[in-house]
Each structure stands twice: as C-alpha cells, then as structure tokens.
Protein backbone atom coordinates (compact mmCIF):
# COMPACT_ATOMS: atom_id res chain seq x y z
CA UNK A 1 -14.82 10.80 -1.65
CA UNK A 2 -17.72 8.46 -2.90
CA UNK A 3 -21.56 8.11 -1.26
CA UNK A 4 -21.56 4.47 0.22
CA UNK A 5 -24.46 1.87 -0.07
CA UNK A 6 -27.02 4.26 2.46
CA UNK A 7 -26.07 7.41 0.10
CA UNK A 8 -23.84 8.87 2.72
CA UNK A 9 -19.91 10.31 1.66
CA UNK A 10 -16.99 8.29 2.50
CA UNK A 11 -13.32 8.36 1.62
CA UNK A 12 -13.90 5.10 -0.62
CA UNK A 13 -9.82 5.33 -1.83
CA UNK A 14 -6.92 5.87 0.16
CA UNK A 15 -3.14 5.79 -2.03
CA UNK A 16 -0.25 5.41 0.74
CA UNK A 17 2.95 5.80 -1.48
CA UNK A 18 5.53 4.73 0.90
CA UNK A 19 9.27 4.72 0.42
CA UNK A 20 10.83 1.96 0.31
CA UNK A 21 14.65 1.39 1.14
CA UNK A 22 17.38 -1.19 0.82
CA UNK A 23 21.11 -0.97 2.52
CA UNK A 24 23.85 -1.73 0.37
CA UNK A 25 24.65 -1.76 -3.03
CA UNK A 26 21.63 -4.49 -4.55
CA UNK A 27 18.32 -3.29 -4.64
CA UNK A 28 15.61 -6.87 -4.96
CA UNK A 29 14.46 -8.35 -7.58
CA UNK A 30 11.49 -7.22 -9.21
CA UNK A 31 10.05 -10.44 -7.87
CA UNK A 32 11.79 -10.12 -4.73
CA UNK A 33 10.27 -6.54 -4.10
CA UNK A 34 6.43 -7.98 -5.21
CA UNK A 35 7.19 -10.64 -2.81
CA UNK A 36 8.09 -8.21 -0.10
CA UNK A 37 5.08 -5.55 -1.02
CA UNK A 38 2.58 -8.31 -0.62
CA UNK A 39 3.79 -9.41 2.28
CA UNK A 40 4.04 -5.86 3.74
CA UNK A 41 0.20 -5.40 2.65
CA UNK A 42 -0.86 -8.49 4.08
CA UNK A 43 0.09 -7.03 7.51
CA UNK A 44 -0.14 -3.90 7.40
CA UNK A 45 -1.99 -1.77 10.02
CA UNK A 46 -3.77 0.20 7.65
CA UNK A 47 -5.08 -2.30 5.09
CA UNK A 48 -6.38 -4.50 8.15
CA UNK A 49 -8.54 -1.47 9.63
CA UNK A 50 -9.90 0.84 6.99
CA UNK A 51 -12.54 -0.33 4.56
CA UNK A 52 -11.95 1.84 2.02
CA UNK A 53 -10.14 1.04 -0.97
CA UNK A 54 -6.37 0.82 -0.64
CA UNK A 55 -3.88 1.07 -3.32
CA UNK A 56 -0.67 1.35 -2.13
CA UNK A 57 2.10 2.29 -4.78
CA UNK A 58 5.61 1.80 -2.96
CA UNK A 59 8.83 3.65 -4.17
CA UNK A 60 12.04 2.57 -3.98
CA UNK A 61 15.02 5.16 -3.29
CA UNK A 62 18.60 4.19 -1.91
C-alpha cells in the first residue's frame, strides 16, 4: 500500500507468482521461457487492467 498523487492509499504493487508448467521431459530455454513470460505479460488480463505496479515472478515446476 502507497498514497497516490491526491495523497489517498492504493495497492501501488501487486507480485502474481504463477506456476509455470511444461509436458515432457525438456523444460525451455532460458531464452525460450523469457520469450514466453513476455509474451504472457503482454496479454495478460491483469497487467492490461490494474494500474498498479506489476511484477510478476513465474516458477517453473514439472
């Protein structure tokens, strides 16, 4: 929580940590999964709608 521009409190940082997984046995690249986490941040829902600051820190699990 932060006070905006007209002093009043807003969640100013949100911190999604969404799993991330791959079938099979090859998980990507680590340029592969930057590819695929900007990609995923360019359209997601979320990062289109709320103004606050959003960090989203993906993990990957098989």
């Amino acid at each position: 929580m932060a006070k905006d521009a007209a002093e009043r409190m807003v969640v100013a940082t949100v911190t999604p940590r969404p799993r991330c997984q791959f079938p099979g046995e090859r998980l990507p690249s680590d340029e592969e999964f930057a590819g695929l986490h900007e990609q995923a941040h360019r359209e997601c829902f979320w990062a289109n709608s709320v103004r606050s600051d959003m960090r989203i820190e993906p993990e990957t699990y098989r």
